[in-house]
Structure formats: C-alpha cells, structure tokens
PDB file of N, CA and C in Angstrom:
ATOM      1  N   UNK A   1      19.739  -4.541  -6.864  1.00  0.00           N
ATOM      2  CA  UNK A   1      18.343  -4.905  -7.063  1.00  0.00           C
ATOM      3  C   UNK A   1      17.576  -3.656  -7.484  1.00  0.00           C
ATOM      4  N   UNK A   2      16.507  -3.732  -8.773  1.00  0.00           N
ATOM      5  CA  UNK A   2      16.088  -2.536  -9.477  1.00  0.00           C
ATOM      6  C   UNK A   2      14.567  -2.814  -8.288  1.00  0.00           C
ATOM      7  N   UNK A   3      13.938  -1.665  -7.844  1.00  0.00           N
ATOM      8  CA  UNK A   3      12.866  -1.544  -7.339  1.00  0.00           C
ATOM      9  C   UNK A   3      12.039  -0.760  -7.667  1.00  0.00           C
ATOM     10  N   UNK A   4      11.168  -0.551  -8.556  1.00  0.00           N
ATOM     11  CA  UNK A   4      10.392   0.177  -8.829  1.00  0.00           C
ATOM     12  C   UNK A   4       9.111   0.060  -9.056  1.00  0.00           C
ATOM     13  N   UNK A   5       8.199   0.840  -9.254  1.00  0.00           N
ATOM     14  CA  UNK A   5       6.401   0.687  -8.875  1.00  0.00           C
ATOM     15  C   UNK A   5       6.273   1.147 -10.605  1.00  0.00           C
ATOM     16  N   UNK A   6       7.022   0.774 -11.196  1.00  0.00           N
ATOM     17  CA  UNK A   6       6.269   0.722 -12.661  1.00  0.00           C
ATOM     18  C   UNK A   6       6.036  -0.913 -13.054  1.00  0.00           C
ATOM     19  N   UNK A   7       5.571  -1.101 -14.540  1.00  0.00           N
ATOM     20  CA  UNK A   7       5.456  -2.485 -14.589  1.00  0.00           C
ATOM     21  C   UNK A   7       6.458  -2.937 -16.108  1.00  0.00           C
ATOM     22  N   UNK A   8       7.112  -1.655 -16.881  1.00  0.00           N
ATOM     23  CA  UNK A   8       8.177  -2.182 -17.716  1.00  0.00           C
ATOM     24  C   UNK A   8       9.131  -1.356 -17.651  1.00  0.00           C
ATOM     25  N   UNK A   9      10.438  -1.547 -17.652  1.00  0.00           N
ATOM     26  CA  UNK A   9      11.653  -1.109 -17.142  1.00  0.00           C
ATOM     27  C   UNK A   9      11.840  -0.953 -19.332  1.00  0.00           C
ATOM     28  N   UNK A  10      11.871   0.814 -19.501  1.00  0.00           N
ATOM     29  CA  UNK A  10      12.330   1.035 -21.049  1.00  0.00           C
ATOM     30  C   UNK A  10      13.874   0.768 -21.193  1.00  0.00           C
ATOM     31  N   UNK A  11      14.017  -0.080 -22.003  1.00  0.00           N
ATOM     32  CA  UNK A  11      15.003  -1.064 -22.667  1.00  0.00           C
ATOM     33  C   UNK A  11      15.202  -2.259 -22.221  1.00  0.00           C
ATOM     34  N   UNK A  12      14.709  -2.708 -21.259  1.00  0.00           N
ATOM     35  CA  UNK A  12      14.821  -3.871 -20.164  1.00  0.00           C
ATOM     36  C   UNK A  12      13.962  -4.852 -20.778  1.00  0.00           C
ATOM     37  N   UNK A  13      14.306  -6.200 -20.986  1.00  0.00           N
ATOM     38  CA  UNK A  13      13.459  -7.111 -21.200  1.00  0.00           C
ATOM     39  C   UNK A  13      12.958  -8.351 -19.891  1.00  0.00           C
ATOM     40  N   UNK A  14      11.920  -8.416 -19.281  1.00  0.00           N
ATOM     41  CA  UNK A  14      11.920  -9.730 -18.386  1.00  0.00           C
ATOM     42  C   UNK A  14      11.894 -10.640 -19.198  1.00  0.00           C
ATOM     43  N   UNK A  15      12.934 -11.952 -18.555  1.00  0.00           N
ATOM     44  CA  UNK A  15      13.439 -13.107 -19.089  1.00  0.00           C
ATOM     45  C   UNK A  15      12.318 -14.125 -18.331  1.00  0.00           C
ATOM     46  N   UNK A  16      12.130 -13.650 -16.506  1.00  0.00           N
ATOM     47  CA  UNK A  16      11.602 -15.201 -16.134  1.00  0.00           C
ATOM     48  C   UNK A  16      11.003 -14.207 -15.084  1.00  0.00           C
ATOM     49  N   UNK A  17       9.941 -14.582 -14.986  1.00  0.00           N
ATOM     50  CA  UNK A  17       8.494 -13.906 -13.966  1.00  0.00           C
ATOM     51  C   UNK A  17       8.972 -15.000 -12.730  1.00  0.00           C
ATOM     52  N   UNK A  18       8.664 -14.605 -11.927  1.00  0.00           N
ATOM     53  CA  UNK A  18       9.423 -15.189 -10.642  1.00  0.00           C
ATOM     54  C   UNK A  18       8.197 -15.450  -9.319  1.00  0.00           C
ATOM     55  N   UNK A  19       7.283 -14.370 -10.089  1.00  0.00           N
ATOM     56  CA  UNK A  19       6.258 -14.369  -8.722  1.00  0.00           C
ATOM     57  C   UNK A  19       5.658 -13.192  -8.016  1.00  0.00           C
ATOM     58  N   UNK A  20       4.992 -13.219  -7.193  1.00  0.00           N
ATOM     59  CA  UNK A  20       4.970 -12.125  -5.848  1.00  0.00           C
ATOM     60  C   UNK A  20       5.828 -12.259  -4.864  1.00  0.00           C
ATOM     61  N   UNK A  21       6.942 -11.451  -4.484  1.00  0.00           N
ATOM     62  CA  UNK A  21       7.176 -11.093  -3.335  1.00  0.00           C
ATOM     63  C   UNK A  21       7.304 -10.072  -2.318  1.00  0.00           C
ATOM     64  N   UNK A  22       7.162  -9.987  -1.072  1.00  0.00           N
ATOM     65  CA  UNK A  22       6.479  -9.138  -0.204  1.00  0.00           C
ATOM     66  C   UNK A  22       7.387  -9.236   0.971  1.00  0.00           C
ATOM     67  N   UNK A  23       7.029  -7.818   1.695  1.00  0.00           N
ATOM     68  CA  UNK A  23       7.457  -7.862   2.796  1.00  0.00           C
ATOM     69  C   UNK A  23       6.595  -7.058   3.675  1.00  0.00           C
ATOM     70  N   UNK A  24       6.560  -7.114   5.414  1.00  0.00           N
ATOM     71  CA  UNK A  24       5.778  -6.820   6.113  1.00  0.00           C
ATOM     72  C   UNK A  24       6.189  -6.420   7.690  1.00  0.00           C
ATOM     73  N   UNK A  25       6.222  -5.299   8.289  1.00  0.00           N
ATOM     74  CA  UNK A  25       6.349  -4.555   9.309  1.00  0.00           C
ATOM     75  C   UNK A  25       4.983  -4.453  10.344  1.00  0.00           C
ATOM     76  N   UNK A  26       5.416  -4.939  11.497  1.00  0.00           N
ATOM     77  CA  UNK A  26       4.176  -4.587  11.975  1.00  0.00           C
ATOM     78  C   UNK A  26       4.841  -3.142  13.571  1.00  0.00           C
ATOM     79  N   UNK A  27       4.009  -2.685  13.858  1.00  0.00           N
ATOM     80  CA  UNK A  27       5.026  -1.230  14.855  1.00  0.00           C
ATOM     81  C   UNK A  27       3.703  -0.722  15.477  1.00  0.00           C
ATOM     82  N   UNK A  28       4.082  -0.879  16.955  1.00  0.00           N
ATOM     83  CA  UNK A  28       3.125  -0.285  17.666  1.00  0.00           C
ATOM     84  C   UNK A  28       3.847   1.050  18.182  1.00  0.00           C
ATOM     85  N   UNK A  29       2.576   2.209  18.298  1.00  0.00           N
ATOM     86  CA  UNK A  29       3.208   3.509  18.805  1.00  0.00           C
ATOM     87  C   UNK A  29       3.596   3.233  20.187  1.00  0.00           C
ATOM     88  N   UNK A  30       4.519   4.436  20.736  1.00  0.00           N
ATOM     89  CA  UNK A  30       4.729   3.694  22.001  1.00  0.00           C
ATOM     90  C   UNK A  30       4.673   5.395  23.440  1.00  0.00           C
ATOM     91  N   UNK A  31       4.154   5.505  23.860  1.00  0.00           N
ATOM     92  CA  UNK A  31       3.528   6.599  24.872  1.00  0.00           C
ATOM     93  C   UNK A  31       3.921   7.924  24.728  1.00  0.00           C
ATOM     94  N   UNK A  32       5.286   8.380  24.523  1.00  0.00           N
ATOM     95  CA  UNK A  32       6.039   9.666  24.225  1.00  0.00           C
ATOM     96  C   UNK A  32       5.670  10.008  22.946  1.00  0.00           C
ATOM     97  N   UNK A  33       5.448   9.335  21.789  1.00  0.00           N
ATOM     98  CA  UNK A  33       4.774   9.372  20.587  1.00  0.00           C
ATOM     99  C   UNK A  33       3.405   9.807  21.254  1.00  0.00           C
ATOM    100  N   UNK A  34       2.542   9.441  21.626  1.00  0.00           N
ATOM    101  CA  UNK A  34       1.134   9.292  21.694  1.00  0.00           C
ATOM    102  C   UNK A  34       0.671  10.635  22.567  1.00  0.00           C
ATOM    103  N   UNK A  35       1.506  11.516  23.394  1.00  0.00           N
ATOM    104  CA  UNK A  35       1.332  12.420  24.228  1.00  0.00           C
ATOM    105  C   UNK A  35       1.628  13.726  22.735  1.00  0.00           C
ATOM    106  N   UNK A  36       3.347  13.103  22.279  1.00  0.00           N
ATOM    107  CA  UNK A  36       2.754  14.691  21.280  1.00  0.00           C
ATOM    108  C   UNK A  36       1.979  14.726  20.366  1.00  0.00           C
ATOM    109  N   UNK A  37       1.647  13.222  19.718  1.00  0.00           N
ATOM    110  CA  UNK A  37       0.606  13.647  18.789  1.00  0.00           C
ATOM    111  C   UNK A  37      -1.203  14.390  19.647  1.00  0.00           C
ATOM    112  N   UNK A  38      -1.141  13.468  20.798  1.00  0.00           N
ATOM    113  CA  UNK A  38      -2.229  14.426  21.532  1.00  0.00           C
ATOM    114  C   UNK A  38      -2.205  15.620  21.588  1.00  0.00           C
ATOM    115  N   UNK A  39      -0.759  16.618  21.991  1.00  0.00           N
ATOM    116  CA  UNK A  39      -0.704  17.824  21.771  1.00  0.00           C
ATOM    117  C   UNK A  39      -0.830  18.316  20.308  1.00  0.00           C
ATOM    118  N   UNK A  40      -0.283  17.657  19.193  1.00  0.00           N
ATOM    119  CA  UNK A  40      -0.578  17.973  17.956  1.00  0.00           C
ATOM    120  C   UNK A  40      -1.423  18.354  17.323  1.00  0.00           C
ATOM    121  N   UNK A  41      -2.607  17.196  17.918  1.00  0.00           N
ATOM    122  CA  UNK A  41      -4.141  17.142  17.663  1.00  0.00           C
ATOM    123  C   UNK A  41      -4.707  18.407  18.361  1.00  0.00           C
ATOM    124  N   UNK A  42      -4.107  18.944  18.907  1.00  0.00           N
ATOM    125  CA  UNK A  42      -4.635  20.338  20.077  1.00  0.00           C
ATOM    126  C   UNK A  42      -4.663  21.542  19.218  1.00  0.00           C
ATOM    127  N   UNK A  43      -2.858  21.612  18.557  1.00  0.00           N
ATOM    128  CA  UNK A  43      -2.454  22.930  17.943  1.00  0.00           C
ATOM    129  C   UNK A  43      -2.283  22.800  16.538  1.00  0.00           C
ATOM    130  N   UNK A  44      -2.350  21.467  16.314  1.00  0.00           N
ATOM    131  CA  UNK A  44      -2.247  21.079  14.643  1.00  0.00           C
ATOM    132  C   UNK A  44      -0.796  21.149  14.386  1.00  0.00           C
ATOM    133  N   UNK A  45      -0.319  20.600  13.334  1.00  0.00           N
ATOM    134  CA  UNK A  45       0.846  20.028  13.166  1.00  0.00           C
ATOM    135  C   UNK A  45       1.218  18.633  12.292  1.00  0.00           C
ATOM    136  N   UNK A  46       2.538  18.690  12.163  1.00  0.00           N
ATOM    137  CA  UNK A  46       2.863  17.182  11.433  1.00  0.00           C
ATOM    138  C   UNK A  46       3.299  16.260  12.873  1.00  0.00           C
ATOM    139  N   UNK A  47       2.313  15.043  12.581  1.00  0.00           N
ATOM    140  CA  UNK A  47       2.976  14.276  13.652  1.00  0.00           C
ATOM    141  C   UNK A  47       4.634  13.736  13.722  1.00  0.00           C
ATOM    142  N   UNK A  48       5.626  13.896  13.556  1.00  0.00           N
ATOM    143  CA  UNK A  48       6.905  14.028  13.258  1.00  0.00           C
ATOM    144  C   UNK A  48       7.015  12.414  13.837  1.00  0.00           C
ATOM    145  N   UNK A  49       6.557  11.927  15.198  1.00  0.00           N
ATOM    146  CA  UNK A  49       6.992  10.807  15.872  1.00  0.00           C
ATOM    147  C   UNK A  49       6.014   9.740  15.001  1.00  0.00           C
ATOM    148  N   UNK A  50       5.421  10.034  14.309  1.00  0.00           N
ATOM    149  CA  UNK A  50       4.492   8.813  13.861  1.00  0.00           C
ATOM    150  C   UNK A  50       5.170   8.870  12.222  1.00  0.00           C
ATOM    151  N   UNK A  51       5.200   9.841  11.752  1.00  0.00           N
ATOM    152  CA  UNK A  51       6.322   9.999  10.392  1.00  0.00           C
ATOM    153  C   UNK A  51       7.511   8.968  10.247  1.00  0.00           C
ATOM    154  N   UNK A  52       7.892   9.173  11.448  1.00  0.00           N
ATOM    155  CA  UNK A  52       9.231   8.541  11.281  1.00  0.00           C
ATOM    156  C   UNK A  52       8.803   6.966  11.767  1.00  0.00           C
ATOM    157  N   UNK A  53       7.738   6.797  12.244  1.00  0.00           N
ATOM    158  CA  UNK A  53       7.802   5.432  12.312  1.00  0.00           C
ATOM    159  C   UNK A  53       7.252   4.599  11.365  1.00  0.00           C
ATOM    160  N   UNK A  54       6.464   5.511  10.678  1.00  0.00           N
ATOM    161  CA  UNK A  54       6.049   4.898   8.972  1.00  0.00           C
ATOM    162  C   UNK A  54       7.520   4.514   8.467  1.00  0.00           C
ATOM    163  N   UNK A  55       8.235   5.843   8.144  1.00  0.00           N
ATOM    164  CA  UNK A  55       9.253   5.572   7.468  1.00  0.00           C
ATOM    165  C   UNK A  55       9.612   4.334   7.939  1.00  0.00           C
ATOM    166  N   UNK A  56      10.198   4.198   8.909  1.00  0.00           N
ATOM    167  CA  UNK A  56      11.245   2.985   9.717  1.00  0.00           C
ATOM    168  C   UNK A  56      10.640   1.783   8.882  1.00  0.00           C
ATOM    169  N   UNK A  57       9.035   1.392   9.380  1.00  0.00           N
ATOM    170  CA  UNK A  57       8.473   0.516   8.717  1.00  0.00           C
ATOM    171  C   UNK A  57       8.272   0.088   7.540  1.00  0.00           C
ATOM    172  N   UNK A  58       8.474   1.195   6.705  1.00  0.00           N
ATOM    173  CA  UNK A  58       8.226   1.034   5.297  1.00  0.00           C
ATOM    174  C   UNK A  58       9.838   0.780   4.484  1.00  0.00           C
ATOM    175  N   UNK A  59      11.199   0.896   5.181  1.00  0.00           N
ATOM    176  CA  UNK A  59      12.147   0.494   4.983  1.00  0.00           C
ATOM    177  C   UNK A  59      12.193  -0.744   5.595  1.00  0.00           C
ATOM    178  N   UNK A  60      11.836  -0.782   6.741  1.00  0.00           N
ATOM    179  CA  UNK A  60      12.016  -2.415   6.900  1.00  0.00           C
ATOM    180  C   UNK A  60      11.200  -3.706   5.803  1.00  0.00           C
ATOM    181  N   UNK A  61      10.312  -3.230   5.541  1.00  0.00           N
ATOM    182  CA  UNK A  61       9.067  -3.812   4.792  1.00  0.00           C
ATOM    183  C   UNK A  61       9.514  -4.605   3.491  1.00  0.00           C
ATOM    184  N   UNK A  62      10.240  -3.124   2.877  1.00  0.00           N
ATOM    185  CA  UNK A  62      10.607  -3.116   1.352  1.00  0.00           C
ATOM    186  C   UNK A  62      12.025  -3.775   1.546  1.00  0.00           C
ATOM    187  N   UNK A  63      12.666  -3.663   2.583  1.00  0.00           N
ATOM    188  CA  UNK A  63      13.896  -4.732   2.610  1.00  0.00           C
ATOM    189  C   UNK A  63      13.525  -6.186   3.001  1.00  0.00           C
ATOM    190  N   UNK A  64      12.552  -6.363   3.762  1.00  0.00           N
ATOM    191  CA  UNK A  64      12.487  -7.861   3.976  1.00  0.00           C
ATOM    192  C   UNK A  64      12.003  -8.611   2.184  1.00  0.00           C
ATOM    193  N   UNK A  65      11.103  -7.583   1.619  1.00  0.00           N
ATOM    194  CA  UNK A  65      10.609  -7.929   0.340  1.00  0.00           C
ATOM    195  C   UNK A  65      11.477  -8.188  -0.797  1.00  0.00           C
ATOM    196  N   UNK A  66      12.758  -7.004  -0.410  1.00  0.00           N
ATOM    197  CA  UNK A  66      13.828  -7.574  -1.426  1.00  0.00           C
ATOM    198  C   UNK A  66      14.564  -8.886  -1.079  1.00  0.00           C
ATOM    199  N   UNK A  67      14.918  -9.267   0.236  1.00  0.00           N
ATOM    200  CA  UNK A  67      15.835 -10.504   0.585  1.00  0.00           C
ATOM    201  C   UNK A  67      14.633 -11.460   0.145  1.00  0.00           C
ATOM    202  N   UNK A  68      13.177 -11.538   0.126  1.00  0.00           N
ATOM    203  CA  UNK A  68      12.580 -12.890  -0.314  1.00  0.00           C
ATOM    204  C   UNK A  68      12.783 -12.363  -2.198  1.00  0.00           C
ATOM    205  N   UNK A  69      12.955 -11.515  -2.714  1.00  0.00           N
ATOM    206  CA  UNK A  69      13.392 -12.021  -4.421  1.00  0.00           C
ATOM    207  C   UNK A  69      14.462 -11.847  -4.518  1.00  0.00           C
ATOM    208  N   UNK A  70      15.523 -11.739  -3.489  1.00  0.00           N
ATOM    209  CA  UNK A  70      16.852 -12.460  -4.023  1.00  0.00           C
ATOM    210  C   UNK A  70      16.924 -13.823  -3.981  1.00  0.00           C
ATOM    211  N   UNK A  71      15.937 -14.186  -2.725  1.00  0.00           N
ATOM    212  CA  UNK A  71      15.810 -15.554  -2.278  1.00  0.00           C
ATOM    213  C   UNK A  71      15.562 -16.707  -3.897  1.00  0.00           C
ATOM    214  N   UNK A  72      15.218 -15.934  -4.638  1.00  0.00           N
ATOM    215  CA  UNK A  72      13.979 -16.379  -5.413  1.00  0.00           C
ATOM    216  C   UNK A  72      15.011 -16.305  -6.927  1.00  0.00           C
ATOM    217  N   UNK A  73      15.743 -15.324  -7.076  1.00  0.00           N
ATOM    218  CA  UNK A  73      17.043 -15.145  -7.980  1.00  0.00           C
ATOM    219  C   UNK A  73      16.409 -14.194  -8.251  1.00  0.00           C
ATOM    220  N   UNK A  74      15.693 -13.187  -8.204  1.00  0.00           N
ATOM    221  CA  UNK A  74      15.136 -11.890  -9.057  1.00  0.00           C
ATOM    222  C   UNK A  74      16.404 -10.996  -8.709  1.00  0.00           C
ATOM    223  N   UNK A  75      16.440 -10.114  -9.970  1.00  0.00           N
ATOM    224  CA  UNK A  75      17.169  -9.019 -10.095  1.00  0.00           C
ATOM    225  C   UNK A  75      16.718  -7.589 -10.309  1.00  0.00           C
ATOM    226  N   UNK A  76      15.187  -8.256  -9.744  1.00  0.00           N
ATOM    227  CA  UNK A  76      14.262  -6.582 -10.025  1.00  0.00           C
ATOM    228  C   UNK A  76      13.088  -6.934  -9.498  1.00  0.00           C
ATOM    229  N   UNK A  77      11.868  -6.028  -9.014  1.00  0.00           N
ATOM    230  CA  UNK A  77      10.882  -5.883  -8.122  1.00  0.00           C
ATOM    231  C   UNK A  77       9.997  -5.399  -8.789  1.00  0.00           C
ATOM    232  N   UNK A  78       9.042  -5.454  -9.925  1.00  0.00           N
ATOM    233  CA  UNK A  78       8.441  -4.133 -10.201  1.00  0.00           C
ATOM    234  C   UNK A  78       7.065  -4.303  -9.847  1.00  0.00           C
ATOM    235  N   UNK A  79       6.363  -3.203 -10.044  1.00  0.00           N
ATOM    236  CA  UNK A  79       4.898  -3.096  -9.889  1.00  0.00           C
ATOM    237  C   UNK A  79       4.827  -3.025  -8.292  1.00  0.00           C
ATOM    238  N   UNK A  80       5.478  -2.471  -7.107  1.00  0.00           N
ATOM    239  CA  UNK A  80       5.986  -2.281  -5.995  1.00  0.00           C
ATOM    240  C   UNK A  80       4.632  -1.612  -5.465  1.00  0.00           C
ATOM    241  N   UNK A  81       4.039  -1.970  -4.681  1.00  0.00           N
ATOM    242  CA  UNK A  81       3.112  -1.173  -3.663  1.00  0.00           C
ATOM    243  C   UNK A  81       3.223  -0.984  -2.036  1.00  0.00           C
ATOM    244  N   UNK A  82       2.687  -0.613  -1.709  1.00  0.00           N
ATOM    245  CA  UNK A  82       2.416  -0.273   0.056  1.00  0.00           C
ATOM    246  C   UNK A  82       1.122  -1.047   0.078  1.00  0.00           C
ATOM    247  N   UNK A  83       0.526  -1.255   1.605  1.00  0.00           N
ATOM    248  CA  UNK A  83      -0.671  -1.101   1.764  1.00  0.00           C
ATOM    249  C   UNK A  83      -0.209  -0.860   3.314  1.00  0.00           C
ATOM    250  N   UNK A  84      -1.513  -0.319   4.248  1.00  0.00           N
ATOM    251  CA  UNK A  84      -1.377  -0.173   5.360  1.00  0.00           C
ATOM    252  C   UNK A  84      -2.321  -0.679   6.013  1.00  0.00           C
ATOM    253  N   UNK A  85      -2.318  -1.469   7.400  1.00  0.00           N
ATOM    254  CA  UNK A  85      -3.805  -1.767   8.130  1.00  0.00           C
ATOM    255  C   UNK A  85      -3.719  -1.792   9.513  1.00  0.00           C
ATOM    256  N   UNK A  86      -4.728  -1.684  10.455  1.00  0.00           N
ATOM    257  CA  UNK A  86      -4.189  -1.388  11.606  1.00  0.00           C
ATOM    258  C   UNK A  86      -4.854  -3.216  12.562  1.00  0.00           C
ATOM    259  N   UNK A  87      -3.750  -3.382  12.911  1.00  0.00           N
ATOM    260  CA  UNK A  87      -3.316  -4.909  13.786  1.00  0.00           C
ATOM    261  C   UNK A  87      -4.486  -5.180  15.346  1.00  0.00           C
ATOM    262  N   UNK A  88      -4.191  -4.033  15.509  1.00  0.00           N
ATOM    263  CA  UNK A  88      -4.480  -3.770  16.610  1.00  0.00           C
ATOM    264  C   UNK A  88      -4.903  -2.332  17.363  1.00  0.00           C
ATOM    265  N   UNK A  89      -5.513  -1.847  18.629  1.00  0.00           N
ATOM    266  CA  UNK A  89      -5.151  -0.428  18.984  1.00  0.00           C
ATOM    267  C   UNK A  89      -3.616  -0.166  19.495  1.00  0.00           C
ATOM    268  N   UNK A  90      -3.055   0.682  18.521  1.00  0.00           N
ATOM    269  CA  UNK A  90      -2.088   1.116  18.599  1.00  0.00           C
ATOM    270  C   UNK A  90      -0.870   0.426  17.974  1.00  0.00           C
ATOM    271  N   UNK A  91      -1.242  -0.317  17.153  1.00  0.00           N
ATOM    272  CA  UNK A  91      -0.041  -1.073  16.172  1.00  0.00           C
ATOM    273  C   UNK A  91      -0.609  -1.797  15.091  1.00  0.00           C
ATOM    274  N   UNK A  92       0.116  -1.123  14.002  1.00  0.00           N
ATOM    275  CA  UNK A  92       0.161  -0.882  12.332  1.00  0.00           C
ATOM    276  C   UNK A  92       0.971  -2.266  11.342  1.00  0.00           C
ATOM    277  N   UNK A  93       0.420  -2.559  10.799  1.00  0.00           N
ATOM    278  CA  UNK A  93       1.046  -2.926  10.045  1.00  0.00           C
ATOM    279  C   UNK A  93       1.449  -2.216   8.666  1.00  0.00           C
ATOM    280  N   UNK A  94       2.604  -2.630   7.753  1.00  0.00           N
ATOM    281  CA  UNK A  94       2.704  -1.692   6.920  1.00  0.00           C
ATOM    282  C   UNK A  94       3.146  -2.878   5.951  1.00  0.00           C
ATOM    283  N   UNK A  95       3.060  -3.512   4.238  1.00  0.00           N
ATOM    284  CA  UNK A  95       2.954  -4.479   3.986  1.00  0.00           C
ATOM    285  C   UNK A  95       3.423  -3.716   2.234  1.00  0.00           C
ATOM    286  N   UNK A  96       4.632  -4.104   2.084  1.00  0.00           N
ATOM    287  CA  UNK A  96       5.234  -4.244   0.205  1.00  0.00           C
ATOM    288  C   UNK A  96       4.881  -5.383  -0.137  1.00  0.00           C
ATOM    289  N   UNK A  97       4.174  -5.036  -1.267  1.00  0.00           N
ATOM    290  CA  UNK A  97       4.735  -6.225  -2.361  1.00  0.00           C
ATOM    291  C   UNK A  97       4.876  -5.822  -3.924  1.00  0.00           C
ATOM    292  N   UNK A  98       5.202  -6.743  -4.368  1.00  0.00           N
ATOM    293  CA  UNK A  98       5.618  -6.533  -6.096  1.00  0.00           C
ATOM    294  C   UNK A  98       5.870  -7.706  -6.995  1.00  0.00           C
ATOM    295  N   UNK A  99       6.118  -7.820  -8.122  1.00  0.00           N
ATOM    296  CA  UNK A  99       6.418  -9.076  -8.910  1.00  0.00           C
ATOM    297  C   UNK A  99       8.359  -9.336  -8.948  1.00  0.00           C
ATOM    298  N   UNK A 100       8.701 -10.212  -8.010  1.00  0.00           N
ATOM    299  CA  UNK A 100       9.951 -10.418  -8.875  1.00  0.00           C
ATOM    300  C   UNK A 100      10.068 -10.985 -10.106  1.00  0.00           C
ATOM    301  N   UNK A 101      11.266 -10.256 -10.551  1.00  0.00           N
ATOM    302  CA  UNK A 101      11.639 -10.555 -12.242  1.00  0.00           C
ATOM    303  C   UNK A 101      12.729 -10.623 -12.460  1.00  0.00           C
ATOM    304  N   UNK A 102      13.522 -11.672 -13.682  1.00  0.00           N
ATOM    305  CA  UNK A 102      14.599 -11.277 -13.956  1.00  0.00           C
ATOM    306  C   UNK A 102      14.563 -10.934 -15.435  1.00  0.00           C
ATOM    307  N   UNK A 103      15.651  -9.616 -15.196  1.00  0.00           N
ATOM    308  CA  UNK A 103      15.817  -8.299 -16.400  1.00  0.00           C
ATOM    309  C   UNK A 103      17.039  -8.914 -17.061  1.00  0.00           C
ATOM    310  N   UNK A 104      16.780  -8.668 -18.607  1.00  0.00           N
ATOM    311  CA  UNK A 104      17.685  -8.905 -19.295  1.00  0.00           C
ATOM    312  C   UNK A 104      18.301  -7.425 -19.923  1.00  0.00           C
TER     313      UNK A 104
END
C-alpha cells in the first residue's frame, strides 16, 4: 500500500477514486508520564514519554486508515494528513485521513 501526503504519484495514473479513508487513536497520558513531564516543565527538555506516545498513536491511526482502504480495494492513500484534538483532560486523540485510490 503506497501512502503518501502528496496528491499525484509522477508516472502513476488513478484509475478509480475510492473515497476518504481514515483512521483514529485516542491515548490518555498515564501518571509516570505526567510526573516527568512536570519535571521537564521545571528544567526544560523533550518530553520523551509523551513523544513516544504520539508516535504509538500516530502508527496506530495510519494503520487502522490503511485496513479501511484495503477494505475498500485501494492500492494507495494519498493526500494523507494528521490532525490532533484533545478528548478529554488527559487523553488525545490523534486522527489520519486521506483519499483512497487505485494506481495504475
């Protein structure tokens, strides 16, 4: 599956527009996170425990988004975004989407 955040793949032709599909993570921080970023916020720093839970989320996100355009027969994703919003205090959502397509 081609995934990318452009909107024409050079030499690639789309055959059949397929739609929007998306995927969506939601992740609350959880206390051992929340103590070092408090210290973080003290001495400054990269929050390392909140980093990695973007990441986590944003792989889960973009994989649930690919299984709904395989669902769909796409063989490619493009025009791919993020968005982020917060759910709640202390839990994120993190939300792909893109156009499936199939590439000729």
């Amino acid at each position: 599956m081609l995934v990318t955040n452009i909107e024409i793949i050079p030499g690639k032709r789309v055959t059949k527009h397929l739609g929007l599909v998306q995927g969506s993570s939601v992740r609350a921080k959880h206390l051992g996170r929340d103590i070092m970023a408090g210290l973080k916020n003290i001495f400054g720093g990269e929050l390392k425990g909140y980093t990695e839970l973007l990441q986590e989320s944003r792989e889960e996100a973009m994989e649930r988004m690919i299984q709904q355009a395989e669902a769909v027969g796409a063989n490619a994703v493009l025009n791919v975004r993020f968005s982020t919003s917060s759910i709640a205090a202390g839990a994120a959502e993190l939300f792909a989407y893109g156009t499936a397509v199939v590439l000729e």
